[in-house]
Protein backbone atom coordinates (compact mmCIF):
# COMPACT_ATOMS: atom_id res chain seq x y z
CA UNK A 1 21.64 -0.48 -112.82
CA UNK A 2 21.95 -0.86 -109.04
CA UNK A 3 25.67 -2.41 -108.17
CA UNK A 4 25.66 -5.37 -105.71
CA UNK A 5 27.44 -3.09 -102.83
CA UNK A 6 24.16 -1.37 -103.02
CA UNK A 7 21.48 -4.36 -103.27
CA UNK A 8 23.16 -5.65 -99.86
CA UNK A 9 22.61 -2.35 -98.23
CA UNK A 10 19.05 -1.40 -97.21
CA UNK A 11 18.52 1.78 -95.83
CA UNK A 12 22.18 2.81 -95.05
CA UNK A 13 22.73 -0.68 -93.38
CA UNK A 14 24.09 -3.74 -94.60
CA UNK A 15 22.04 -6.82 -94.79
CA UNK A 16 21.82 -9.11 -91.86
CA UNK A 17 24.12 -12.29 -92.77
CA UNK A 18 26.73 -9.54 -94.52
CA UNK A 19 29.86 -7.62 -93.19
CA UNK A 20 32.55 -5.29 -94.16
CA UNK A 21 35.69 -6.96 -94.94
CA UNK A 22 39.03 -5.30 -94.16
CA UNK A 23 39.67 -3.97 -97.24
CA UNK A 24 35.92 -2.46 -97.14
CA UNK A 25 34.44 -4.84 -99.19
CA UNK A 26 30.82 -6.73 -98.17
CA UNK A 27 30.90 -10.33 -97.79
CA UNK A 28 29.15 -12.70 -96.00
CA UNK A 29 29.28 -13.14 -92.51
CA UNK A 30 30.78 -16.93 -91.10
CA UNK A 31 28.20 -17.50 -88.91
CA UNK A 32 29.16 -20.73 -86.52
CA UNK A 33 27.11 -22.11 -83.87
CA UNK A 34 27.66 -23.08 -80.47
CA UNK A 35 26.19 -26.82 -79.44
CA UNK A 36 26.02 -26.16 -75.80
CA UNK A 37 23.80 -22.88 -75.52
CA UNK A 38 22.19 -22.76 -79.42
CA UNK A 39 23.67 -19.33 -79.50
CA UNK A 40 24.44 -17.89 -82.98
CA UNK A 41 27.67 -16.28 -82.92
CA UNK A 42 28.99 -13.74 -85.54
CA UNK A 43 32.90 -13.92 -86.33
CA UNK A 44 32.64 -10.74 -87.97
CA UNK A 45 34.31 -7.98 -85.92
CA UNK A 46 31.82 -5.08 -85.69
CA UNK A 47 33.13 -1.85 -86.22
C-alpha cells in the first residue's frame, strides 16, 4: 500500500498546493491572495 508521503509526490516532486514543513513533513501550502494585483502568493518558504 502506497503511504500518503508518496501519493503527494509525483515524479520526485511534491504536488502543487503541498510543501515541506520544517520538521520534513508535507502539508498543504497557505496560499493567500493579494486584492490589488490577483497575484497568488505562496507562504511556503522554498527550499
Amino acid at each position: 500500500m502506497a503511504t500518503k508521503k508518496e501519493d503527494l509526490k509525483a515524479n520526485g516532486k511534491l504536488k502543487k498546493g503541498f510543501r515541506y514543513n520544517e520538521n520534513g513533513r508535507i502539508v498543504k501550502a497557505k496560499i493567500r491572495y493579494q486584492e490589488e494585483n490577483k497575484t497568488v502568493v505562496f507562504s511556503a518558504k522554498v527550499k
